[in-house]
N, C-alpha and C. Protein backbone atom coordinates (compact mmCIF):
# COMPACT_ATOMS: atom_id res chain seq x y z
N UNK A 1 0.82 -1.17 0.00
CA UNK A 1 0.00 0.00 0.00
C UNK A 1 0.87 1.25 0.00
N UNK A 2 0.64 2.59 -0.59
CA UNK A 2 1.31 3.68 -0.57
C UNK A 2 1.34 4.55 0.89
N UNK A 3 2.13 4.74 0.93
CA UNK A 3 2.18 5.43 2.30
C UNK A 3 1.40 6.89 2.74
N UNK A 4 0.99 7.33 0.96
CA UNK A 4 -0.21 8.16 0.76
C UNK A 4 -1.57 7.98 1.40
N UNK A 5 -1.66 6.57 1.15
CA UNK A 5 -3.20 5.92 1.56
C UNK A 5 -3.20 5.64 3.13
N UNK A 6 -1.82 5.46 3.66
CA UNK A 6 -1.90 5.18 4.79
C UNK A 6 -2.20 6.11 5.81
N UNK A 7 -1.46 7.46 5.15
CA UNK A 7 -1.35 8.40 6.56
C UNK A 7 -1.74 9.24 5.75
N UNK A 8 -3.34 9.17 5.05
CA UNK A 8 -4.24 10.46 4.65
C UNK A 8 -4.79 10.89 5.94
N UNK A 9 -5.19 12.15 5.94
CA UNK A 9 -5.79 13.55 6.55
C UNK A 9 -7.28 13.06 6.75
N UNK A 10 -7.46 11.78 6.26
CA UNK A 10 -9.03 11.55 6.09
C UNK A 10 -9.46 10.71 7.34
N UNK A 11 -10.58 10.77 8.31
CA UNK A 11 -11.24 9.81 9.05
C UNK A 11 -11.19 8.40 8.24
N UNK A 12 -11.09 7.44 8.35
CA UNK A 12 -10.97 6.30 8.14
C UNK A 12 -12.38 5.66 8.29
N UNK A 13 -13.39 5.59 7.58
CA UNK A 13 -14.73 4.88 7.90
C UNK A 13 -14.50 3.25 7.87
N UNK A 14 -15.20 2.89 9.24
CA UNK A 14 -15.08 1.62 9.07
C UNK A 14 -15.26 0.45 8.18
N UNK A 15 -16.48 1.06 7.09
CA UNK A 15 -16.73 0.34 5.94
C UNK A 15 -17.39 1.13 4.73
N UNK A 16 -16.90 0.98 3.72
CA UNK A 16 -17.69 1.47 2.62
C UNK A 16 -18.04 0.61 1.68
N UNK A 17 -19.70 0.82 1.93
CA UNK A 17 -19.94 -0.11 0.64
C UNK A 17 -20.58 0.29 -0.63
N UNK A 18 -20.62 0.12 -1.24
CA UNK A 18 -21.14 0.96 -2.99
C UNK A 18 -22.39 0.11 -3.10
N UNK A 19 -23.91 1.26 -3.58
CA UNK A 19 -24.47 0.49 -3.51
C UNK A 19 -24.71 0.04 -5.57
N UNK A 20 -26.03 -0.43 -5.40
CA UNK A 20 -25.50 -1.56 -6.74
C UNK A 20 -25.58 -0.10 -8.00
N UNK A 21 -25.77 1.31 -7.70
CA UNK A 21 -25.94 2.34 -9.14
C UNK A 21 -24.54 2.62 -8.66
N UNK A 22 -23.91 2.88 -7.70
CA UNK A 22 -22.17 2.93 -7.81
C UNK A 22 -21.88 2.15 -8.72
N UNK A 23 -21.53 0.42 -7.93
CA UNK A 23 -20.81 -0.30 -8.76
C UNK A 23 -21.51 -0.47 -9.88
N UNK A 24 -22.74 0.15 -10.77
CA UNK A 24 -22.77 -0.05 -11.91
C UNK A 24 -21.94 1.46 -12.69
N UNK A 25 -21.97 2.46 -11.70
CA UNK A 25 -21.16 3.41 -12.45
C UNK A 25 -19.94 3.57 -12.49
N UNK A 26 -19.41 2.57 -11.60
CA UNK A 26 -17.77 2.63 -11.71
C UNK A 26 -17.58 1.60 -12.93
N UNK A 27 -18.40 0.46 -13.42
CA UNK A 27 -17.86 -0.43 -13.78
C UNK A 27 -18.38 0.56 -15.29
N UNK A 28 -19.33 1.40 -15.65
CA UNK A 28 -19.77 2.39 -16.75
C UNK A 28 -17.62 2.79 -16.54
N UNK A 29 -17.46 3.46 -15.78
CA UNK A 29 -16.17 4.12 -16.09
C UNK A 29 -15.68 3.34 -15.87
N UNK A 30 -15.10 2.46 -15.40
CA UNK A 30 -13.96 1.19 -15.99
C UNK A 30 -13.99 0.87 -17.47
N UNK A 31 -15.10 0.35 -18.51
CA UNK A 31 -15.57 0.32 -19.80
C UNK A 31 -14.64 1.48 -20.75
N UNK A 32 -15.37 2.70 -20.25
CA UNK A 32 -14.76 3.50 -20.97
C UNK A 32 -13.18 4.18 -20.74
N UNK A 33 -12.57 3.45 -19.71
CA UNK A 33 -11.15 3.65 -19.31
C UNK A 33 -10.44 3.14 -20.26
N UNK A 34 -10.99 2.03 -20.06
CA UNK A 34 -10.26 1.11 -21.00
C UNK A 34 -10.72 1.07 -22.43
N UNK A 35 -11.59 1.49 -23.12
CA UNK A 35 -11.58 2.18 -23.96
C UNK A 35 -10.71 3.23 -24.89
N UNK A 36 -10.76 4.18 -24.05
CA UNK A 36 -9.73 5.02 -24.25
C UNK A 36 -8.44 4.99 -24.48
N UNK A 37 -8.04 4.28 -23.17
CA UNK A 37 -6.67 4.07 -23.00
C UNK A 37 -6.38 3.06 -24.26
N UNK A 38 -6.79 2.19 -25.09
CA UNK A 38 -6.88 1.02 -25.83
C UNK A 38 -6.31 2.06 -27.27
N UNK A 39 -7.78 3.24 -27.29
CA UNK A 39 -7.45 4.10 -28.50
C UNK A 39 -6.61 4.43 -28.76
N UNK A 40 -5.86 4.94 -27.44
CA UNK A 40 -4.38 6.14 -27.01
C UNK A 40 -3.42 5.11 -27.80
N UNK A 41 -3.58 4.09 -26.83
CA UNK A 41 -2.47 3.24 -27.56
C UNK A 41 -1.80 3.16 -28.82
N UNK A 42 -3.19 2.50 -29.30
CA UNK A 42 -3.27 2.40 -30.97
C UNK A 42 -2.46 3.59 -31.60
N UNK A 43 -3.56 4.81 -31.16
CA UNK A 43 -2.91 6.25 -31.68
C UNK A 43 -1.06 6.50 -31.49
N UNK A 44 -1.05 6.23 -30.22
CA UNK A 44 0.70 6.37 -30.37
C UNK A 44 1.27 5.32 -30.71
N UNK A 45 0.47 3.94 -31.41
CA UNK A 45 1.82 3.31 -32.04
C UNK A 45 2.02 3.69 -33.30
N UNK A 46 0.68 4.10 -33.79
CA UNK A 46 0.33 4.61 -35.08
C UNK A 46 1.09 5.62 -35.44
N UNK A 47 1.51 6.95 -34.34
CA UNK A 47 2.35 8.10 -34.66
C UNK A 47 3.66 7.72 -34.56
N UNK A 48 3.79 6.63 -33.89
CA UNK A 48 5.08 5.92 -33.23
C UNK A 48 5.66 5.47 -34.72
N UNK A 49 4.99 4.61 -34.73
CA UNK A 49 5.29 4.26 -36.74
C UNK A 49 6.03 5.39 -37.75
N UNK A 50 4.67 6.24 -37.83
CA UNK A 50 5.12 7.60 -39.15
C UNK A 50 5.98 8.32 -38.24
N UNK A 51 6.35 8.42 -37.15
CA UNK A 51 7.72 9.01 -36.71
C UNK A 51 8.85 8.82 -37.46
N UNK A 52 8.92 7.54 -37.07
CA UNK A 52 10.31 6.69 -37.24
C UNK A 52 10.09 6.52 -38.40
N UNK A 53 9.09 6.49 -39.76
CA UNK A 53 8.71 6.35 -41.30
C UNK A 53 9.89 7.72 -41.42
N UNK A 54 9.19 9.03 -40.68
CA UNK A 54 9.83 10.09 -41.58
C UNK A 54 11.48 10.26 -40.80
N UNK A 55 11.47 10.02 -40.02
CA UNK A 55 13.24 10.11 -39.52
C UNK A 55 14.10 9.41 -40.52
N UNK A 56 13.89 8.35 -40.98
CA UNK A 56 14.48 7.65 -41.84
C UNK A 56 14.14 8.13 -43.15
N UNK A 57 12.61 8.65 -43.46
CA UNK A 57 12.81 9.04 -44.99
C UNK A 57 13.58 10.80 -45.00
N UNK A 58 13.38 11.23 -43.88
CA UNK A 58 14.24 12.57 -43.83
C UNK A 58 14.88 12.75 -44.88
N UNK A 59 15.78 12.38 -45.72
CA UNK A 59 17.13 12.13 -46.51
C UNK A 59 16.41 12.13 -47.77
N UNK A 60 15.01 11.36 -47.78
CA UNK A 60 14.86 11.33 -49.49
C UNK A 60 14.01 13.09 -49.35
N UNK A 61 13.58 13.22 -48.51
CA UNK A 61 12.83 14.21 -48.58
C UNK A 61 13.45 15.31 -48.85
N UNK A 62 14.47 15.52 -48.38
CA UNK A 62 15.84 16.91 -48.36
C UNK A 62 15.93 16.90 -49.78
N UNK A 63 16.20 16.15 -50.84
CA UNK A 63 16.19 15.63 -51.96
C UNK A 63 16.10 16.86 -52.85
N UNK A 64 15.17 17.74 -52.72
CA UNK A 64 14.37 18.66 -53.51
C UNK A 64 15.27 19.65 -53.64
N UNK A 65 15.21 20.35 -54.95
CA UNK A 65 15.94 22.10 -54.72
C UNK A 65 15.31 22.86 -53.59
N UNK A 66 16.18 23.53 -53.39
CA UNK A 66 15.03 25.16 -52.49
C UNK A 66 14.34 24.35 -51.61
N UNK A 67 14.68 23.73 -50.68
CA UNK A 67 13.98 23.35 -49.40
C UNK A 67 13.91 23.88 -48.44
N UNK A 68 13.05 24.20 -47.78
CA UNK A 68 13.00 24.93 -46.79
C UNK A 68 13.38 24.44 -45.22
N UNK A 69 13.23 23.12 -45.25
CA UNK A 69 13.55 22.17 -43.72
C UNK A 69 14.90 21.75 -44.60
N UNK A 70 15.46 21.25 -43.49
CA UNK A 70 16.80 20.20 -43.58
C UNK A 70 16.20 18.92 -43.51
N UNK A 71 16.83 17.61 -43.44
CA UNK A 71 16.47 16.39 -42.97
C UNK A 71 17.19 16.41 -41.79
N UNK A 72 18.41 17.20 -41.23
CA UNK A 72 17.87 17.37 -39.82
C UNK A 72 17.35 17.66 -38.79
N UNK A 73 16.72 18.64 -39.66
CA UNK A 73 15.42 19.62 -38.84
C UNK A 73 14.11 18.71 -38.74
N UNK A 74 13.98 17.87 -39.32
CA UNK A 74 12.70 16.60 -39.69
C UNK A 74 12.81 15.53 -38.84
N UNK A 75 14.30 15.17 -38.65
CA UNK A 75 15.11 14.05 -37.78
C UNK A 75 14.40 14.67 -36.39
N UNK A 76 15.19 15.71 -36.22
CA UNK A 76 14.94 15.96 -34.64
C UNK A 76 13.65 16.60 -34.16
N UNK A 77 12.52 16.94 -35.38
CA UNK A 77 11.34 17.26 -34.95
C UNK A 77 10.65 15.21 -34.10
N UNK A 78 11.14 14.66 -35.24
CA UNK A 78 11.02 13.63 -35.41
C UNK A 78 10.77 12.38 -33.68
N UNK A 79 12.37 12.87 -33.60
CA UNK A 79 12.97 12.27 -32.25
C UNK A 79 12.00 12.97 -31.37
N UNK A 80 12.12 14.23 -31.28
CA UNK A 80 11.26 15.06 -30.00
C UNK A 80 10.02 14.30 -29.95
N UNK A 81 9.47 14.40 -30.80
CA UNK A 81 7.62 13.90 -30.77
C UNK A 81 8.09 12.39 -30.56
N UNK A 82 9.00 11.73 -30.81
CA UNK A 82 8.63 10.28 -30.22
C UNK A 82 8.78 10.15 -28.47
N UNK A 83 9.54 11.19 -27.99
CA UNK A 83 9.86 11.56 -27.09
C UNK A 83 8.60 11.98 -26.03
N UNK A 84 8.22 12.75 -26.82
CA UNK A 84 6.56 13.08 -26.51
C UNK A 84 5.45 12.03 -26.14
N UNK A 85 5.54 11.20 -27.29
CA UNK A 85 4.75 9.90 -27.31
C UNK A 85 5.21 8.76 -26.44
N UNK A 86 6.48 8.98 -26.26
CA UNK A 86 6.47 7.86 -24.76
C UNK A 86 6.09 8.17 -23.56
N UNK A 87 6.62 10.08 -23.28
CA UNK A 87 6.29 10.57 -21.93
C UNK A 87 4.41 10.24 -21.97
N UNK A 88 3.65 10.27 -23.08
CA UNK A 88 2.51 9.99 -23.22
C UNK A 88 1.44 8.88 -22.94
N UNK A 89 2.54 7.53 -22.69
CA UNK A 89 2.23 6.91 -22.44
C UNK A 89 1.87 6.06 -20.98
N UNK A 90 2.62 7.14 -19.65
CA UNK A 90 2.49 6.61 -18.46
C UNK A 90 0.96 7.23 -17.96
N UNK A 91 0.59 8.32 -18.45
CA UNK A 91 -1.17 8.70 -18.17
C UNK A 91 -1.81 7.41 -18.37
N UNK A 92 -1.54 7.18 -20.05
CA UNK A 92 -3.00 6.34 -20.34
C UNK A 92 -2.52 4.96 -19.99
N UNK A 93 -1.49 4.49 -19.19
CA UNK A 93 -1.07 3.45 -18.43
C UNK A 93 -1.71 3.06 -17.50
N UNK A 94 -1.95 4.37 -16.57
CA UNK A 94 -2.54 4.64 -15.40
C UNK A 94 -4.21 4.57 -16.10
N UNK A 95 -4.64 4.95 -16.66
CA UNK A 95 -6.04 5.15 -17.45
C UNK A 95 -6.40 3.55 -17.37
N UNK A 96 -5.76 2.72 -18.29
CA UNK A 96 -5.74 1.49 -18.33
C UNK A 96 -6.01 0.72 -17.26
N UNK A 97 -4.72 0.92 -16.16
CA UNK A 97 -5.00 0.20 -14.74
C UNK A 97 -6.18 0.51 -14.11
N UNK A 98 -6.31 1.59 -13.96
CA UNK A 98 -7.77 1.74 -13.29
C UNK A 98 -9.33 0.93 -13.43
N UNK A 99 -9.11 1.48 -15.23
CA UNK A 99 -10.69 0.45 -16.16
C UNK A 99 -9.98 -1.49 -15.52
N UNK A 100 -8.98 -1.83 -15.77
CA UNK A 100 -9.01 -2.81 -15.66
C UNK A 100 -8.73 -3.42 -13.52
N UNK A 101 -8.28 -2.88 -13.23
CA UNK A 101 -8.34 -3.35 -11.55
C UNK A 101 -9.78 -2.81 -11.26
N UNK A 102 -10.31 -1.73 -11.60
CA UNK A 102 -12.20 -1.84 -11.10
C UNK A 102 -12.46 -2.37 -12.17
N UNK A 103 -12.65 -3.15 -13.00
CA UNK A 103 -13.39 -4.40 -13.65
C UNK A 103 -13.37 -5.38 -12.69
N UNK A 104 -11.57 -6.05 -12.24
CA UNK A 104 -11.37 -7.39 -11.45
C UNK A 104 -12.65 -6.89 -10.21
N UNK A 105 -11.92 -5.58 -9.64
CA UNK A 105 -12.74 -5.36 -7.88
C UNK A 105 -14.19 -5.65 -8.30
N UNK A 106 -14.83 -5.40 -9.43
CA UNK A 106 -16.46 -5.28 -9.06
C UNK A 106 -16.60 -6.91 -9.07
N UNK A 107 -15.87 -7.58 -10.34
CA UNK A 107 -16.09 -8.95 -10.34
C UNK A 107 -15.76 -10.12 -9.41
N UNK A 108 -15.06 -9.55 -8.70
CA UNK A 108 -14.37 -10.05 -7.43
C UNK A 108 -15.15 -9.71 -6.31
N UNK A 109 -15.38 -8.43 -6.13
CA UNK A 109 -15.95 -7.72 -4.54
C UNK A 109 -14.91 -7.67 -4.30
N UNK A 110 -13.54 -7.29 -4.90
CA UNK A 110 -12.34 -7.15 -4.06
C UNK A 110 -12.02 -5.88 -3.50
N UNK A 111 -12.08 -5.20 -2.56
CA UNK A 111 -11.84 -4.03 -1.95
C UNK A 111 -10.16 -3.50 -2.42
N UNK A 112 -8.89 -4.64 -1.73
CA UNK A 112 -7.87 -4.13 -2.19
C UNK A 112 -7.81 -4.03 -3.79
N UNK A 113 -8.75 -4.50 -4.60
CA UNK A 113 -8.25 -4.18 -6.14
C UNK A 113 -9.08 -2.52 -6.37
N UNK A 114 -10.57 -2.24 -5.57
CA UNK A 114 -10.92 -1.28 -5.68
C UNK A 114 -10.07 0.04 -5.06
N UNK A 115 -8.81 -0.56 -4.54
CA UNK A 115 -7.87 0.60 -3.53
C UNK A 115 -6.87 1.08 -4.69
N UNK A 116 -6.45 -0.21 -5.46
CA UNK A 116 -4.99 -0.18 -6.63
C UNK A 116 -6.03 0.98 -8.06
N UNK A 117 -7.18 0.52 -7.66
CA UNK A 117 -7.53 1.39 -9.05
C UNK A 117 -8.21 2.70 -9.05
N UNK A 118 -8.03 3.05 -7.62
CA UNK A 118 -8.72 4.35 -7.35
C UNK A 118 -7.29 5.25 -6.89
N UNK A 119 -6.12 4.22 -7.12
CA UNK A 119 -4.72 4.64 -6.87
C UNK A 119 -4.06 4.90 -8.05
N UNK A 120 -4.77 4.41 -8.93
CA UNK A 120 -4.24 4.59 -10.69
C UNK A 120 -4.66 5.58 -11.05
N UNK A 121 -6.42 5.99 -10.64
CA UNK A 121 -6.90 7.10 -10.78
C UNK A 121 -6.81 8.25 -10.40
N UNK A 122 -5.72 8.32 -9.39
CA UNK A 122 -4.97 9.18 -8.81
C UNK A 122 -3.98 9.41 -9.28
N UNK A 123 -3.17 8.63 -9.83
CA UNK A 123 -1.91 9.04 -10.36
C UNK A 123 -2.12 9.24 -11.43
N UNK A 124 -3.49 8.74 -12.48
CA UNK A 124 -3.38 9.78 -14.01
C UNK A 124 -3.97 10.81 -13.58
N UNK A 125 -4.85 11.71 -12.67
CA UNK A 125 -5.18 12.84 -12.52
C UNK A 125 -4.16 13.73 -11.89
N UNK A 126 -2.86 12.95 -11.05
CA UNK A 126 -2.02 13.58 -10.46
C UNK A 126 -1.37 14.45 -12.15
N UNK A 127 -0.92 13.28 -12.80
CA UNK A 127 -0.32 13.16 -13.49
C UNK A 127 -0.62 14.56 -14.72
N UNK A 128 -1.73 14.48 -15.21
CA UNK A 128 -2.76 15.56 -15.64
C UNK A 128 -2.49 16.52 -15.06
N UNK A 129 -2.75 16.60 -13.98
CA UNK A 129 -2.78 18.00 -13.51
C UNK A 129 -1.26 18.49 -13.29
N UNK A 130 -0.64 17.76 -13.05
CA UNK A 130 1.40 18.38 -13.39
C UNK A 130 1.41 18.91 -14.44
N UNK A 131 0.89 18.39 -15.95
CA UNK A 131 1.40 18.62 -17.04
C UNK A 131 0.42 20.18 -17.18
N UNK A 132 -0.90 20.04 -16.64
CA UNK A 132 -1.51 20.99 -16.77
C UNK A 132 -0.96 22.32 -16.26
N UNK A 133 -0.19 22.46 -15.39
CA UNK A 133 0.15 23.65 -14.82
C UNK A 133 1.22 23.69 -15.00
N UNK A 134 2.30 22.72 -15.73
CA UNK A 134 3.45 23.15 -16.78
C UNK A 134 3.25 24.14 -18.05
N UNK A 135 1.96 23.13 -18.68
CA UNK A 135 1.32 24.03 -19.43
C UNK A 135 0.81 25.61 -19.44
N UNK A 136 0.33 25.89 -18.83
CA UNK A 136 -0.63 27.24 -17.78
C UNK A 136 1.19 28.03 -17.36
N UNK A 137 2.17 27.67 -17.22
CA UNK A 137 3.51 28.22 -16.85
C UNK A 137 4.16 28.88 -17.77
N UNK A 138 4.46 27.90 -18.95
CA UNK A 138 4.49 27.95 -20.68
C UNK A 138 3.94 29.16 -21.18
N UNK A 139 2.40 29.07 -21.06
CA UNK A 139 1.76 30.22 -21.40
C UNK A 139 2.06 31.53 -20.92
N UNK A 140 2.16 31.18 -19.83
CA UNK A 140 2.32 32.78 -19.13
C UNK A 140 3.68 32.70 -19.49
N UNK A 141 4.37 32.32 -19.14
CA UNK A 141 6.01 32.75 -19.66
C UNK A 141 6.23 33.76 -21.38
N UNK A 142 5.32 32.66 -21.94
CA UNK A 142 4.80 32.98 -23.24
C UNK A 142 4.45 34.35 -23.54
N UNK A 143 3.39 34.70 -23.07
CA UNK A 143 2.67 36.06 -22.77
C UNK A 143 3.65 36.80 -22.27
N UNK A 144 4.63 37.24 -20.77
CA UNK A 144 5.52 37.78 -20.54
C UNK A 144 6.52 38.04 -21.47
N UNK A 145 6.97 37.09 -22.03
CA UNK A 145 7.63 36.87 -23.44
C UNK A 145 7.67 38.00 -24.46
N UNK A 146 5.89 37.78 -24.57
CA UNK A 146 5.45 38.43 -26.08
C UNK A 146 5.25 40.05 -25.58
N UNK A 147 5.14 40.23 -24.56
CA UNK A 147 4.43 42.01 -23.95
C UNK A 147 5.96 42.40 -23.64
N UNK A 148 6.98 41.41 -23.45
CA UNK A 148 8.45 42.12 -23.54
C UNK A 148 9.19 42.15 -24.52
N UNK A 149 9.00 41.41 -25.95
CA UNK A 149 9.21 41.81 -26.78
C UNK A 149 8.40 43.09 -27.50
N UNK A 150 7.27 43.10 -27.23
CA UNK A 150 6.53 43.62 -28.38
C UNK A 150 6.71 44.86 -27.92
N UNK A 151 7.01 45.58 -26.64
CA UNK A 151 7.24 46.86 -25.74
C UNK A 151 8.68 47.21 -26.42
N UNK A 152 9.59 46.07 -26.49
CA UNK A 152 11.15 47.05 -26.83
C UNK A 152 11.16 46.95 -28.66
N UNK A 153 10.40 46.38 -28.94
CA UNK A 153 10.35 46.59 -30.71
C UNK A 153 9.49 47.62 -30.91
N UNK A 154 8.58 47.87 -29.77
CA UNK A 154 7.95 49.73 -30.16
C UNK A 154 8.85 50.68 -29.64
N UNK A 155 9.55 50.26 -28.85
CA UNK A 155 10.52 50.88 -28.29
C UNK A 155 11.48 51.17 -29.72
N UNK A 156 12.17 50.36 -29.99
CA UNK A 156 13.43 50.31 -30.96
C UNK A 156 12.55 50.98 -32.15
N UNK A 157 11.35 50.39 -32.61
CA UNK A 157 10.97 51.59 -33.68
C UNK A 157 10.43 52.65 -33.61
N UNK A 158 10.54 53.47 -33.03
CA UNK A 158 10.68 54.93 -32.85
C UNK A 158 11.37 55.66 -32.94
């Protein structure tokens, strides 16, 4: 067990039981967990593929007069986004575990499998919400960025 679960802030109820429109709505979102996560997959082996298609065709592509990319500018767009697509893959990992440990717990009545997958569901929302406020950081950096450039280029043209 995580040492999270152990020494939460929360009263500890002696029992919880779900009654049968819970466990039909957890097992509704288990379905579509795994769903998803199934799609994701697919989707990044699929990009995973034409990645590594164009890293390697990079070279015929450069080919052309007057190009505007390099084939190493294609290479390393290339590499980055596969890069992307793996960091991509520990969310819908977690997505996965969840639909599938609350499938076992409902079919089981297993409590500790309903603990591992409400612990998965925690760590892809943890997970989410990190990237989310990396994101939201980005932006504003972004914005600071653009109101300090755009101030000394009215500046400089004058």
């Amino acid at each position: 067990m995580e040492v999270g679960i152990q020494n939460s802030s929360f009263h500890e109820p002696a029992d919880i039981k779900l009654s049968p429109a819970g466990l039909s709505f957890l097992a509704s979102a288990a379905k579509w967990a795994n769903f998803l996560a199934i799609v994701c997959f697919i989707f990044i082996g699929i990009s995973a593929i034409t990645m590594i298609s164009l890293i390697f065709g990079a070279s015929a592509l450069s080919l052309g007069q007057g190009e505007y990319v390099s084939a190493g500018t294609i290479s390393t767009f290339g590499v980055l986004y596969l890069l992307l697509l793996a960091f991509s893959c520990l969310p819908i990992y977690y997505l996965y575990n969840f639909g599938s440990k609350a499938r076992k717990a409902i079919e089981n009545r297993d409590s500790i499998q309903l603990e591992l997958c409400l612990d998965a569901l925690k760590k892809h929302y943890k997970f989410i919400g990190i990237i989310v406020i990396i994101t939201i950081g980005f932006n504003f950096l972004g914005l600071i960025l653009g109101v300090v450039l755009g101030i000394s280029d009215a500046i400089a043209g004058v």
